[in-house]
Protein backbone atom coordinates (compact mmCIF):
# COMPACT_ATOMS: atom_id res chain seq x y z
CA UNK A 1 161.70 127.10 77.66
CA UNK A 2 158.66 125.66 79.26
CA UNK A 3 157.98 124.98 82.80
CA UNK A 4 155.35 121.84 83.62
CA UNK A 5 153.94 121.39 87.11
CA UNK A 6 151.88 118.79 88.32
CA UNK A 7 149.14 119.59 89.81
CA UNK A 8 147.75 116.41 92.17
CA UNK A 9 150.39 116.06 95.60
CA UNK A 10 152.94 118.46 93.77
CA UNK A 11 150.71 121.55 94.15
CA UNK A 12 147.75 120.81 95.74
CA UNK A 13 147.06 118.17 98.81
CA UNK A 14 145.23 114.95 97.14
CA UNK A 15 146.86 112.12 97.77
CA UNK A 16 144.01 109.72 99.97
CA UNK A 17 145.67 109.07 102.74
CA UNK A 18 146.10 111.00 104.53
CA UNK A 19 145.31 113.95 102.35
CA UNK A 20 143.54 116.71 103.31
CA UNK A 21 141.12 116.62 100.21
CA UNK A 22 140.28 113.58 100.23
CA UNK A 23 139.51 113.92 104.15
CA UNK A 24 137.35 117.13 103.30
CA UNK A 25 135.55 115.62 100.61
CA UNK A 26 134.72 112.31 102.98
CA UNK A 27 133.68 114.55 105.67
CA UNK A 28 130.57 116.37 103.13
CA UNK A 29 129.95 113.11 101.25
CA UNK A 30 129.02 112.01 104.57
CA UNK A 31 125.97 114.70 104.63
CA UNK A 32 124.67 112.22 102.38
CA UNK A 33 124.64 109.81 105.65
CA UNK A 34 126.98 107.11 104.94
CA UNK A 35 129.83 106.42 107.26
CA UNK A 36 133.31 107.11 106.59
CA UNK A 37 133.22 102.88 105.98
CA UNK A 38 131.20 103.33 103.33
CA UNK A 39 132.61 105.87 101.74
CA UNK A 40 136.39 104.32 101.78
CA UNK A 41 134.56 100.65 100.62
CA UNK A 42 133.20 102.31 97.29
CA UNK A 43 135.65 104.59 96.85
CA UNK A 44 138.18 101.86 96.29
CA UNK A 45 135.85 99.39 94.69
CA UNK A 46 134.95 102.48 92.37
CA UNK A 47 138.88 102.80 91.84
CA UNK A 48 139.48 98.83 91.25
CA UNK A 49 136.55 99.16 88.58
CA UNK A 50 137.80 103.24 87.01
CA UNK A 51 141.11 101.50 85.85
CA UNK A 52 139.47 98.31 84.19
CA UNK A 53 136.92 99.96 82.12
CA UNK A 54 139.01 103.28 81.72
CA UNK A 55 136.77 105.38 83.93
CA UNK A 56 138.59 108.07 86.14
CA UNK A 57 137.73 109.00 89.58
CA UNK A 58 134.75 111.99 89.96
CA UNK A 59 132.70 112.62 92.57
CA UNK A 60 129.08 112.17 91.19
CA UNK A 61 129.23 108.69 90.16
CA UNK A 62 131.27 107.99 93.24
CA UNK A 63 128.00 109.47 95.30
CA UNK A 64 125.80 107.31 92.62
CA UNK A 65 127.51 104.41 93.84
CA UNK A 66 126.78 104.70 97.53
CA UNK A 67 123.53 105.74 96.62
CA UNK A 68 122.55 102.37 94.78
CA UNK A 69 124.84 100.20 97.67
CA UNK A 70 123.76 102.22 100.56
CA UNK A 71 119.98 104.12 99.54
CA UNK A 72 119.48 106.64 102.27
CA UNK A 73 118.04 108.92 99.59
CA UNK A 74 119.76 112.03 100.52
CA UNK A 75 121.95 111.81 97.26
CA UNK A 76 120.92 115.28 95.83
CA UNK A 77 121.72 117.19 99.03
CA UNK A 78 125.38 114.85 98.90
CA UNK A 79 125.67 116.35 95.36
CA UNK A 80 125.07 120.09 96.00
CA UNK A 81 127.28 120.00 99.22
CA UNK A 82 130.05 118.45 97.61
CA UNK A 83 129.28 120.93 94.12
CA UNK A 84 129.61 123.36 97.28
CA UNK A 85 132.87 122.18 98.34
CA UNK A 86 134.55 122.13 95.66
CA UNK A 87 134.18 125.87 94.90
CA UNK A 88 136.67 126.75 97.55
CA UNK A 89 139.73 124.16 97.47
CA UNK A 90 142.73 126.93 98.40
CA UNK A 91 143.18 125.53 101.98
CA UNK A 92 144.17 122.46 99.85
CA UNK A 93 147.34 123.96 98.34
CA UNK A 94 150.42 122.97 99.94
CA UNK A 95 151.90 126.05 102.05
CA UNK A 96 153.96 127.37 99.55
CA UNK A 97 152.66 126.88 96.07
CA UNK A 98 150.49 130.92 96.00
CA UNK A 99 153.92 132.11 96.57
CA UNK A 100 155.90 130.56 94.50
CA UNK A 101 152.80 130.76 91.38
CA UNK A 102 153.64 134.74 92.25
CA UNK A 103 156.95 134.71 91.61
CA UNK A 104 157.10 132.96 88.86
CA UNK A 105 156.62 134.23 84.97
CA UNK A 106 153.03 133.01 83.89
CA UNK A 107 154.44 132.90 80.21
CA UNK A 108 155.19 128.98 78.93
CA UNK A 109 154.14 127.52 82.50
CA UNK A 110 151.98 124.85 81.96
CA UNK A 111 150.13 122.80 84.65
CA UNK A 112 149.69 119.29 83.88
CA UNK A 113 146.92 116.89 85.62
CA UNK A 114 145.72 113.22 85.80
CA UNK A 115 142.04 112.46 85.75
CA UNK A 116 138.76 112.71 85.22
CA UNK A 117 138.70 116.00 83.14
CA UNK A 118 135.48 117.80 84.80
CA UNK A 119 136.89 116.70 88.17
CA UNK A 120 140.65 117.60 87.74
CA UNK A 121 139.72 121.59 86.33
CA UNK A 122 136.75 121.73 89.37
CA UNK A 123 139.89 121.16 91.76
CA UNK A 124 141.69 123.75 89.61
CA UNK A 125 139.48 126.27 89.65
CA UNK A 126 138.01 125.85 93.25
CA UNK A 127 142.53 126.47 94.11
CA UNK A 128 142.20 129.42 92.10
CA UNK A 129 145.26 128.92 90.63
CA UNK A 130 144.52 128.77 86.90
CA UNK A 131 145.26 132.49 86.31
CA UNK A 132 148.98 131.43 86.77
CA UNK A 133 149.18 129.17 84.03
CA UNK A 134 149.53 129.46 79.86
CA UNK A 135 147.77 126.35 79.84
CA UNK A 136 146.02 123.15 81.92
CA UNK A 137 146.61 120.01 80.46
CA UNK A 138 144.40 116.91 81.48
CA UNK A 139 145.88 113.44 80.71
CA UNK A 140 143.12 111.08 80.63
CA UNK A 141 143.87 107.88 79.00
CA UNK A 142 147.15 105.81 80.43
CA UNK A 143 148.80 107.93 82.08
CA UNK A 144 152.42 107.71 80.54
CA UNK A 145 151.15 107.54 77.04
CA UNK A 146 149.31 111.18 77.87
CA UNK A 147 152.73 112.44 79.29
CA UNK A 148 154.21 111.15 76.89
CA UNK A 149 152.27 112.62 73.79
CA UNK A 150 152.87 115.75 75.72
CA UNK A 151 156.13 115.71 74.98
CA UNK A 152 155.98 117.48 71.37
CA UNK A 153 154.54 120.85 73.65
CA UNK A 154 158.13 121.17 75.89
CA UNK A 155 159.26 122.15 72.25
CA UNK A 156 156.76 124.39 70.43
């Protein structure tokens, strides 16, 4: 038998609003000196856009983005706060996922995650969860048709 979890608002606190994440990662984008504004306007025109052309949500082009709308030119020190904040991410686990990772058998558990690839394992890691996992699987085209040809690996 094989145990999935998701990772994204099963595990770990991403969903945008109100979710603590998303509300950290606002607050150091902002080092880059756009307003909270700003940041929500492209970060949902970037999302309207991601699904059309098959792009996922990350970070950098998110803070290219504001750059090019909004050119304060403090994009690089944006970049290497955020590259900063995403190293430590544990505060970002709901309360009792360490826990229940420890008790668990780390044989045939498999987390499962939707996104951009880079981004998705840079949340992983900066949890510091991955050591409780047989594998991390990133869906990245439609997501049902990724769960989907996941199927075949509840088997094997």
């Amino acid at each position: 038998m094989k145990l999935f979890l998701d990772f994204n608002d099963c595990l770990f606190d991403t969903i945008r609003y109100p979710g603590k994440f998303w509300k950290g990662l606002v607050e150091v984008m902002r080092t880059g000196g756009w307003s909270e504004e700003e940041i929500e306007e492209t970060a949902q025109s970037f999302s309207d856009s991601a699904f059309d052309s098959g792009k996922l949500y990350h970070y950098q082009p998110h803070l290219e983005l504001l750059e090019a709308k909004y050119p304060y030119g403090k994009l690089e020190e944006a970049l290497g706060g955020v590259a900063e904040f995403m190293k430590n991410l544990e505060r970002y686990l709901f309360p009792d996922v360490l826990l229940f990772l420890q008790k668990i058998p780390q044989k045939n558990v498999l987390l499962v995650t939707y996104g951009d690839e880079d981004f998705q394992k840079a949340k992983i890691r900066g949890a510091g969860i991955e050591k409780y996992f047989s594998e991390i699987l990133v869906a990245k085209g439609e997501k049902t048709l990724d769960y989907q040809g996941m199927e075949g690996r509840a088997s094997s």
